[in-house]
Protein backbone atom coordinates (compact mmCIF):
# COMPACT_ATOMS: atom_id res chain seq x y z
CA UNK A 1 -4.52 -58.40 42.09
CA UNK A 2 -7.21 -59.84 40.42
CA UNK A 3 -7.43 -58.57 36.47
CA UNK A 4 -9.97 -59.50 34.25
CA UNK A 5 -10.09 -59.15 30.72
CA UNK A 6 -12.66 -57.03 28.81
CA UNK A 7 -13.97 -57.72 24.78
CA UNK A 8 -16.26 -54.99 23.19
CA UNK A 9 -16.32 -56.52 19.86
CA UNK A 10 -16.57 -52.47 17.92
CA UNK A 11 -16.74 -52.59 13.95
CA UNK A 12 -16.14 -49.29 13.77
CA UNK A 13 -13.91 -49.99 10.06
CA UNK A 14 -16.22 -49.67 7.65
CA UNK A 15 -16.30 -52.97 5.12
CA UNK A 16 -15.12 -54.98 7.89
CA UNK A 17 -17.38 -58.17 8.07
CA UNK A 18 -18.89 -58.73 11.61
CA UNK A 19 -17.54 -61.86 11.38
CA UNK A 20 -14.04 -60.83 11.27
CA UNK A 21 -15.01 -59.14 14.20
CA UNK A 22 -15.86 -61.84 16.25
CA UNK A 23 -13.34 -64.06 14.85
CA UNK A 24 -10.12 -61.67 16.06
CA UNK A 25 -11.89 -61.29 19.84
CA UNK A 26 -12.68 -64.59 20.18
CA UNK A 27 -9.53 -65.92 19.62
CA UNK A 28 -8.66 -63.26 22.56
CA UNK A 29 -11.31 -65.07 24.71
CA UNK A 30 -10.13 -68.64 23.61
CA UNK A 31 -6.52 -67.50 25.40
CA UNK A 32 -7.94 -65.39 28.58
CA UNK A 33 -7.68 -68.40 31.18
CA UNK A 34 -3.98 -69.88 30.41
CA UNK A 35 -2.61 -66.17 29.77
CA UNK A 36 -3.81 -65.22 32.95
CA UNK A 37 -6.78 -63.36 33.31
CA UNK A 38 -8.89 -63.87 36.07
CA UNK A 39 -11.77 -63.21 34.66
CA UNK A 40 -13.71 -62.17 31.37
CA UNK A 41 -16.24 -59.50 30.82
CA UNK A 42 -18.72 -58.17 27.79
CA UNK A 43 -20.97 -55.10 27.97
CA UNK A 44 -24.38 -55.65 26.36
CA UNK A 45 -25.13 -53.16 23.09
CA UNK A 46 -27.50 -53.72 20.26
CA UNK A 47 -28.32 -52.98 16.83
CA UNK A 48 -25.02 -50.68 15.78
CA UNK A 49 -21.44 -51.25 14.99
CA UNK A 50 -20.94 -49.81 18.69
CA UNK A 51 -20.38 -53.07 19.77
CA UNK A 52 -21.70 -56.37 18.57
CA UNK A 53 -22.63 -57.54 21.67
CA UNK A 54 -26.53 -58.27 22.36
CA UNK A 55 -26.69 -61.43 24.33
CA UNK A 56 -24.23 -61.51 26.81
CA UNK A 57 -24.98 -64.72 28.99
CA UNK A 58 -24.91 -66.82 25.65
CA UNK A 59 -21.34 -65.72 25.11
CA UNK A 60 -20.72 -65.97 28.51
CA UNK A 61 -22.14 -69.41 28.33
CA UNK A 62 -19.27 -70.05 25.22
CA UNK A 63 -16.50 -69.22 27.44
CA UNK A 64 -17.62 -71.16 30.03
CA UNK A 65 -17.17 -74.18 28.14
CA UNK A 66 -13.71 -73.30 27.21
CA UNK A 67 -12.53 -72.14 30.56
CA UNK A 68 -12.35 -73.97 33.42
CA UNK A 69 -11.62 -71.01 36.51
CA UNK A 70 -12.31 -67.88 34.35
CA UNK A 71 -14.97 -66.10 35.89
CA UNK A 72 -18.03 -64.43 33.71
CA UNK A 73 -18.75 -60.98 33.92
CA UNK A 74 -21.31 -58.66 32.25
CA UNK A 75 -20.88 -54.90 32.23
CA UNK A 76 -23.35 -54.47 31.91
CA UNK A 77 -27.10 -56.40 31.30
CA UNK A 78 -29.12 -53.47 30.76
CA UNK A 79 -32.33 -54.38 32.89
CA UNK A 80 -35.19 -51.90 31.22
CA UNK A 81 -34.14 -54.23 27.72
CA UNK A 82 -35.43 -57.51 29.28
CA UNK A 83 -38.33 -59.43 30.90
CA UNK A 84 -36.57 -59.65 34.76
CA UNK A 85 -37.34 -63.52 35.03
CA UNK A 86 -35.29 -64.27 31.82
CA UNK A 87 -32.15 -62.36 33.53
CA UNK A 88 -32.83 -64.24 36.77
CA UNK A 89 -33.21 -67.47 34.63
CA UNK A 90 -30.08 -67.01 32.14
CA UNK A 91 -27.82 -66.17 34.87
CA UNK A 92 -28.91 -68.86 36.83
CA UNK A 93 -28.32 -71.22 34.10
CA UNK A 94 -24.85 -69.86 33.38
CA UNK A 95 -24.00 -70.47 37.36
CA UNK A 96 -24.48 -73.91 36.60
CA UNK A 97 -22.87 -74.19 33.26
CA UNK A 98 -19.48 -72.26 34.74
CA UNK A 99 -20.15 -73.86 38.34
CA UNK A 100 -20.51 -70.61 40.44
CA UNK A 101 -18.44 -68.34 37.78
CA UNK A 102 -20.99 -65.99 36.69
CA UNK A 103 -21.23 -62.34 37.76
CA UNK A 104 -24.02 -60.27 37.78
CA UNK A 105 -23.17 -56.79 36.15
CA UNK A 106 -26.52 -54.26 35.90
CA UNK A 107 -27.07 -51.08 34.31
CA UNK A 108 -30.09 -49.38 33.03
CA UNK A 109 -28.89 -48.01 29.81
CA UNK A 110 -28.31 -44.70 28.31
CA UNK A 111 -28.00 -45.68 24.36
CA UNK A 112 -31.39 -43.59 22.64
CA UNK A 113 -31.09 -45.97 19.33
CA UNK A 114 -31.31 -49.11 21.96
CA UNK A 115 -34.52 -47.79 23.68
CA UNK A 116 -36.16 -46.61 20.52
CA UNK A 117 -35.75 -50.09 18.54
CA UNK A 118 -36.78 -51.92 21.62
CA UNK A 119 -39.99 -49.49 21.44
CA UNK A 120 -39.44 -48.58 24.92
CA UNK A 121 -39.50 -45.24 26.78
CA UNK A 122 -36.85 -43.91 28.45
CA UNK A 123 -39.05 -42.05 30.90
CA UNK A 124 -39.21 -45.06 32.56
CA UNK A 125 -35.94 -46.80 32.90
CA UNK A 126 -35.08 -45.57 36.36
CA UNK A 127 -38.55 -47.03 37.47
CA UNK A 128 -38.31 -50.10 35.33
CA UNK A 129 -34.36 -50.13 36.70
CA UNK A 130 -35.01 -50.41 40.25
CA UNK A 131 -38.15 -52.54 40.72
CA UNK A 132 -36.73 -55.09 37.73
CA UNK A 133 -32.91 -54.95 40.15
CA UNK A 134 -35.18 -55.40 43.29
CA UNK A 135 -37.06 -58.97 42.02
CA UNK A 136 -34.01 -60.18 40.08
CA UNK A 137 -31.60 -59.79 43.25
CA UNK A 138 -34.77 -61.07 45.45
CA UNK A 139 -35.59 -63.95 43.12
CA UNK A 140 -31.79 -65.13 43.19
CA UNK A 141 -31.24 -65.87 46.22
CA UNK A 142 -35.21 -66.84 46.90
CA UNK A 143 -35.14 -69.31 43.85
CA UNK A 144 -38.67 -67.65 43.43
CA UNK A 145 -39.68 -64.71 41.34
CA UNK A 146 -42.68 -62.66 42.69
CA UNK A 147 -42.95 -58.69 42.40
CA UNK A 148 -45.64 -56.41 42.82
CA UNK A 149 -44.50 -52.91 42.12
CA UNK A 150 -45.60 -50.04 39.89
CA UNK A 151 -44.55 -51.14 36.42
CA UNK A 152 -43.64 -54.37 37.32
CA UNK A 153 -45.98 -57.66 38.09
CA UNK A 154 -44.82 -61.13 38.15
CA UNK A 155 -46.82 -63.93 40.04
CA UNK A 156 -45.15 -65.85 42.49
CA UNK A 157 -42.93 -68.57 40.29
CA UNK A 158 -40.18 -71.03 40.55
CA UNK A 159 -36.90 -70.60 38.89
CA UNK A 160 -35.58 -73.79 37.37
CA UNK A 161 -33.13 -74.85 37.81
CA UNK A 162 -32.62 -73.64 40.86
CA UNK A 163 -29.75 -71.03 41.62
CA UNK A 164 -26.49 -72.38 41.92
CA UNK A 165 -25.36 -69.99 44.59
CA UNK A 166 -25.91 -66.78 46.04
CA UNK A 167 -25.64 -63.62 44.21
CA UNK A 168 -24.51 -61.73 47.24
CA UNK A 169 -20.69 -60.14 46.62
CA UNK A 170 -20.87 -60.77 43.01
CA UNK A 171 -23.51 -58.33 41.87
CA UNK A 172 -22.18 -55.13 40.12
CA UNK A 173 -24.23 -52.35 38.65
CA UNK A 174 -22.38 -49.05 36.34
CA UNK A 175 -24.10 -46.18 38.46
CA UNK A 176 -22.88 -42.62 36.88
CA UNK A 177 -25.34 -40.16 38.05
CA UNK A 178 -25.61 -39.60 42.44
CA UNK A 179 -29.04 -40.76 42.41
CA UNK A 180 -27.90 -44.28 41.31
CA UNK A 181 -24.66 -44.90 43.43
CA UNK A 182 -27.36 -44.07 46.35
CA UNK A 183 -29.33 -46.45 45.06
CA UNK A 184 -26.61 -49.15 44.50
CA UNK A 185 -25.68 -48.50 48.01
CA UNK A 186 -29.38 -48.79 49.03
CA UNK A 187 -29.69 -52.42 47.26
CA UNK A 188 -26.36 -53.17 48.59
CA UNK A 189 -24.94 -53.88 45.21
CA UNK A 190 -20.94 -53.17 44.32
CA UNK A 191 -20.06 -50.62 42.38
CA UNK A 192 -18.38 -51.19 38.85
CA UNK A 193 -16.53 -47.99 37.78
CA UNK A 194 -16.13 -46.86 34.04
CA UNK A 195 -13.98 -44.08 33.62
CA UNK A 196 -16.23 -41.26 32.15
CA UNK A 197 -15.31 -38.59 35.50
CA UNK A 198 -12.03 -36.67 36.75
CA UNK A 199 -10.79 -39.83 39.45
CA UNK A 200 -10.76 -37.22 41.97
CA UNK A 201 -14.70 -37.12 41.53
CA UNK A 202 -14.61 -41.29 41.29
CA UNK A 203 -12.56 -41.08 44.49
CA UNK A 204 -15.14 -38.73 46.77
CA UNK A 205 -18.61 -40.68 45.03
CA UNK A 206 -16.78 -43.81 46.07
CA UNK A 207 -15.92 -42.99 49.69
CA UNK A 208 -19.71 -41.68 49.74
CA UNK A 209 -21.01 -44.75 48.64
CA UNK A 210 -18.89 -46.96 51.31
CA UNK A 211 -20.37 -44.79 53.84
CA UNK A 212 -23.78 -45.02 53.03
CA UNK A 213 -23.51 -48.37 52.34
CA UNK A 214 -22.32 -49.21 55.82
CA UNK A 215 -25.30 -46.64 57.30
CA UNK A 216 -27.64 -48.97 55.36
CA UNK A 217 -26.25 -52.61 55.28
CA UNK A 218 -23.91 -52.62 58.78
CA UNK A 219 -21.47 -54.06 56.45
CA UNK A 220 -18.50 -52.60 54.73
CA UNK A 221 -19.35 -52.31 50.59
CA UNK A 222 -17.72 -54.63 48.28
CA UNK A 223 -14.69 -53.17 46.68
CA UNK A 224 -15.37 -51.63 43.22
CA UNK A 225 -14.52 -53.17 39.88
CA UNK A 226 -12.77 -50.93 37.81
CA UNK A 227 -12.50 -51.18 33.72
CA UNK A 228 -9.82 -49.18 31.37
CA UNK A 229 -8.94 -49.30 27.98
CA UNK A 230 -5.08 -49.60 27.66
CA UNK A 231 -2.50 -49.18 24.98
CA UNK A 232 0.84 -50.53 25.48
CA UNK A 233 4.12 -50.24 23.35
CA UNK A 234 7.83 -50.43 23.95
CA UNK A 235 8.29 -47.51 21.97
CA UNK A 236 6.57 -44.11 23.77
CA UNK A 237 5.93 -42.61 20.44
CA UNK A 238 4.28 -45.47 19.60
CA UNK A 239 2.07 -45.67 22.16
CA UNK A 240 1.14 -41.70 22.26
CA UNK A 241 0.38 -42.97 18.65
CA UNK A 242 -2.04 -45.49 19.79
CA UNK A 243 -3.61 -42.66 21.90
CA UNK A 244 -3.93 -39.95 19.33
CA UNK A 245 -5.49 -43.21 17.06
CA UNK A 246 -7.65 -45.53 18.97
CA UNK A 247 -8.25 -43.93 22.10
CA UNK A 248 -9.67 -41.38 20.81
CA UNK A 249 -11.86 -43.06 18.06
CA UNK A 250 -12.99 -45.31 20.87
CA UNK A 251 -13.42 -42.60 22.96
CA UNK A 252 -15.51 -40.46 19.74
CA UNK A 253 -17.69 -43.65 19.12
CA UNK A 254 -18.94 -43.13 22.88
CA UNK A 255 -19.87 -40.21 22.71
CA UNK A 256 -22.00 -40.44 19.19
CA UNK A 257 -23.65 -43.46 20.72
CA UNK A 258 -24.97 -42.13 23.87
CA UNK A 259 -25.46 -38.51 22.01
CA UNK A 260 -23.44 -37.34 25.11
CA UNK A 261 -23.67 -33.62 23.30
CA UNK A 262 -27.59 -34.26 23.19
CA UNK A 263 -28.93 -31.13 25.94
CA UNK A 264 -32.83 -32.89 25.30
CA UNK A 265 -31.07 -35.30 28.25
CA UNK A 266 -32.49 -32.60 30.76
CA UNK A 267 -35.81 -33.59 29.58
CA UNK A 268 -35.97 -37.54 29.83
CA UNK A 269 -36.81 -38.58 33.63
CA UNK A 270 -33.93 -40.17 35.05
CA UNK A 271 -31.10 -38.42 32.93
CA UNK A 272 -30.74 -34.92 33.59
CA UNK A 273 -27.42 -35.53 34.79
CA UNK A 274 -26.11 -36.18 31.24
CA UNK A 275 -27.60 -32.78 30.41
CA UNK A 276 -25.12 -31.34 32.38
CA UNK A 277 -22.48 -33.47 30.38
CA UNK A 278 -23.87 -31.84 27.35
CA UNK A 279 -23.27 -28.57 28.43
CA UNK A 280 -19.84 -29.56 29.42
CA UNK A 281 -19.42 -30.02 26.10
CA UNK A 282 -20.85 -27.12 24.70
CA UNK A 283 -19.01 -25.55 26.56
CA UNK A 284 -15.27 -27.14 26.22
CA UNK A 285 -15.84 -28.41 22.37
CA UNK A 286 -16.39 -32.13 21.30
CA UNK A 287 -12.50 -32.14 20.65
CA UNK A 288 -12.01 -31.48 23.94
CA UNK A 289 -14.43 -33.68 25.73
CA UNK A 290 -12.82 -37.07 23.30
CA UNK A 291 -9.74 -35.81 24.68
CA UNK A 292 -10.48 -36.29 27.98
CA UNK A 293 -12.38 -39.45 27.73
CA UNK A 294 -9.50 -40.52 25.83
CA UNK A 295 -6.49 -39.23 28.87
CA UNK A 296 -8.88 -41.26 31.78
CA UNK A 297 -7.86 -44.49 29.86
CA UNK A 298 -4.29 -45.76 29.82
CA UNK A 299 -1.14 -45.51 27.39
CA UNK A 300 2.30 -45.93 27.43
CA UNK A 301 5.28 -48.37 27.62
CA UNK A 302 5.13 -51.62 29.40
CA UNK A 303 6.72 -49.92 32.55
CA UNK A 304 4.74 -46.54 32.36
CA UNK A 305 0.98 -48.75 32.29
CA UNK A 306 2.10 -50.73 35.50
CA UNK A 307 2.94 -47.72 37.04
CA UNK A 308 -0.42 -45.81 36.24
CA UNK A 309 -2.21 -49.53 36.98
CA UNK A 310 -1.15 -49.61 40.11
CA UNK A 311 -1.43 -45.79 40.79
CA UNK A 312 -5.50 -45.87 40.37
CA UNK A 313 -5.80 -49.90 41.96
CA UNK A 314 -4.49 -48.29 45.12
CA UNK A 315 -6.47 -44.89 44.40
CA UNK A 316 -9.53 -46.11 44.63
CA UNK A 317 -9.05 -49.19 46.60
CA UNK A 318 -10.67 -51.59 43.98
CA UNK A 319 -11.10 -55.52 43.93
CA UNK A 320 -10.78 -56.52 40.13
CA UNK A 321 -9.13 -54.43 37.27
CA UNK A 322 -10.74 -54.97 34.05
CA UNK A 323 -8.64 -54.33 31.26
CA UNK A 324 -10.06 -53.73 27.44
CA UNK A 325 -7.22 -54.01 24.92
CA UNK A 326 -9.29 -54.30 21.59
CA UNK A 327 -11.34 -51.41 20.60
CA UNK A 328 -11.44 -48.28 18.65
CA UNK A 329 -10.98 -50.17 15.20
CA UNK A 330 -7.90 -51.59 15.94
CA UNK A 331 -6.43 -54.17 13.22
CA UNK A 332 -6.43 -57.67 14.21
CA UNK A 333 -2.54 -57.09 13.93
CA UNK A 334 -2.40 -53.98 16.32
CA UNK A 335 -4.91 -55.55 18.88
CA UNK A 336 -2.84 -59.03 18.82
CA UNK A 337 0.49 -57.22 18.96
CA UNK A 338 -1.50 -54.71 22.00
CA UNK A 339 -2.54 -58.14 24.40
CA UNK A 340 0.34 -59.87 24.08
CA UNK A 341 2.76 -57.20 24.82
CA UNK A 342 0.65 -56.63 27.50
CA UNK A 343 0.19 -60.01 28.72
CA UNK A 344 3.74 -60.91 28.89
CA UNK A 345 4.96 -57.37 30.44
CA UNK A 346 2.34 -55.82 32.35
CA UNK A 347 0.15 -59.05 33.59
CA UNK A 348 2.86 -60.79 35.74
CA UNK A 349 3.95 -57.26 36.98
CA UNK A 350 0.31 -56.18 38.34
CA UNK A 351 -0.77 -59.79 39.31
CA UNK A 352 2.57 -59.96 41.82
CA UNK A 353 1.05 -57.05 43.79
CA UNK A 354 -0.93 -58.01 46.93
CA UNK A 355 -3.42 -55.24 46.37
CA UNK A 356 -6.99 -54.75 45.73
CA UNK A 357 -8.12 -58.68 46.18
CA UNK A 358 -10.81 -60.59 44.15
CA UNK A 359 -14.14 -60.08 43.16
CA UNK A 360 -16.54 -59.16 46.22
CA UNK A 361 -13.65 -58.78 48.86
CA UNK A 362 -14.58 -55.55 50.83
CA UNK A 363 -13.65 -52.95 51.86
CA UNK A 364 -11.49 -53.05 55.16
CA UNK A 365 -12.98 -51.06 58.12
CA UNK A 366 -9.77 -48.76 58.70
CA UNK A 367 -8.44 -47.78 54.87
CA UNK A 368 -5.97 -45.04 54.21
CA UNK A 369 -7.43 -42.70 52.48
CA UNK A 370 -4.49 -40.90 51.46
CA UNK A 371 -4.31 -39.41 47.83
CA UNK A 372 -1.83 -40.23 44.97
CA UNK A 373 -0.31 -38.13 42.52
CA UNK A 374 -1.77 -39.52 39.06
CA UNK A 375 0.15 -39.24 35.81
CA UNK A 376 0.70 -36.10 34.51
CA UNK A 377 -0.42 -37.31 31.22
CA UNK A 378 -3.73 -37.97 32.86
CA UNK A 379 -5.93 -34.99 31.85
CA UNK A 380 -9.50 -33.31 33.24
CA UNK A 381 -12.04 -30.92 31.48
């Protein structure tokens, strides 16, 4: 099984230097490779104490130095937030810094405060989404950047150096609403999953998107990457502790940073879906809704997490695991004390199972389809 390792870098204490920030996670990072991870991601966010993470390929590019088989993962670069030829240009560059580690994770963001600083308008991110996807994937595996669409225009140009390798099987994009898992599937793009659904809904998008991926590509779809926040403890108390605590304030800062109560969603092009999230929450209380963020991630004792691991893996057939084990304020002491129980309990457990694969195996062309039984601890609004 192939598990990577995610770092959000939060500061949601208040006093707490952003220095002490990055000085707790990256001694996390510093430790991925020789404690097992296969690989090492960071989500792109700007400008809040959301996460203190705004140029991802440059820490990327830090790793790379320091590990020598780790692969590099974004989840995700937010495409409407950069000039497309710098993505194609930065991710070429970290191919060669990492030789060949570097995935490409793509999203077209949802964070209002992110689009507003950046002066841009939200209106158009779906647009600016696709055709910016479209030239970077094109230009990739060209070596040449050269669009002509409706809000995009880039003269025919050379990227230097050169890309390292293809792109194919190691481009991800977050797609949350319908409209973008069709269009993932229409780009031929894998799928990276972040739990904000029921997984019985994950479960039926997925096997829709396989489909219509083989319709459109006569391929089968690269399996999914998957990403959870865990909490692990010996003791069970402890660990519902470390639900009720951090979970849940992770879970709270999501929502107040992509105003996931905010019904005005229905009336920015692109987003009505998280309209209908709003009124979800309207309708069950906020309390509720953090709750149930909160249950899709993953708690419990050592033996409890590789069960409920292993439980969703084979659920929803995916290739890589990501794991976050820092976030929701957690004290360097409870983070430290969080990754390496779970490194020397739950890693050797999960990465003895011959399930899921590696980054951009696919799917098989006969899978069992058969549902499991998730824990009962694992809730739905």
């Amino acid at each position: 099984m192939h598990l990577g390792l995610g770092l959000t870098f939060q500061n949601l204490i208040k006093g707490q230097p952003d220095a002490e920030v990055y000085r707790n996670e990256l001694a996390l990072a510093a430790r991925a490779e020789d404690d097992g991870f296969d690989s090492l991601w960071t989500p792109e966010h700007h400008f809040t104490d959301y996460m203190l993470t705004p140029i991802v390929s440059q820490f990327l590019s830090w790793v790379a130095g320091r590990a020598k088989r780790t692969k590099l993962g974004t989840m995700v670069t937010v495409l409407p937030w950069w000039e497309p030829i710098r993505v194609a240009e930065s991710f070429t560059l970290l191919d060669h810094l990492s030789e060949g580690r570097a995935i490409l994770g793509l999203g077209r963001g949802l964070g209002r405060v992110e689009f507003d600083a950046f002066r841009l308008n939200m209106n158009e991110s779906r647009r600016r989404f696709t055709e910016y996807a479209d030239a970077i994937l094109q230009g990739l595996e060209t070596g040449y950047m050269e669009y002509d669409g409706e809000l995009y225009k880039q003269p025919r140009v050379k990227i230097r150096p050169q890309p390292y390798a293809s792109f194919k099987n190691r481009t991800f994009a977050s797609a949350i609403s319908p409209y973008s898992i069709d269009l993932m599937a229409r780009m031929g793009v894998g799928l990276m999953v972040i739990a904000q659904k029921p997984w019985e809904t994950v479960k039926t998008e997925l096997d829709g998107y396989r489909n219509h991926f083989r319709e459109l590509n006569g391929l089968e779809a690269p399996k999914p990457v998957m990403n959870v926040f865990v909490a692990v403890h010996e003791n069970p108390a402890e660990a519902q502790r470390m639900r009720e605590i951090y979970l849940q304030r992770y879970a709270r800062s999501t929502v107040d940073h992509y105003e996931f109560d905010n019904v005005s969603f229905a009336e920015i092009e692109g987003y009505e879906y998280y309209a209908g999230i709003a009124k979800n929450i309207a309708k069950h209380r906020l309390d509720k809704f953090n709750g149930f963020l909160a249950d899709l991630q993953i708690w419990g004792t050592p033996e409890q997490v590789v069960e409920k691991l292993r439980k969703y893996v084979s659920y929803l057939d995916v290739g890589a695991l990501l794991t976050t084990l820092c976030y929701g304020g957690m004290p360097p002491e409870v983070a430290r004390a969080n990754y390496d129980l779970f490194v020397r309990k739950v890693l050797p457990e999960l990465k003895a199972d011959d399930v899921g694969g590696d980054i951009g195996v696919r799917y098989s062309s006969a899978r069992d389809s058969t549902l499991l039984t998730t824990a009962s601890t694992q809730g739905t609004v």
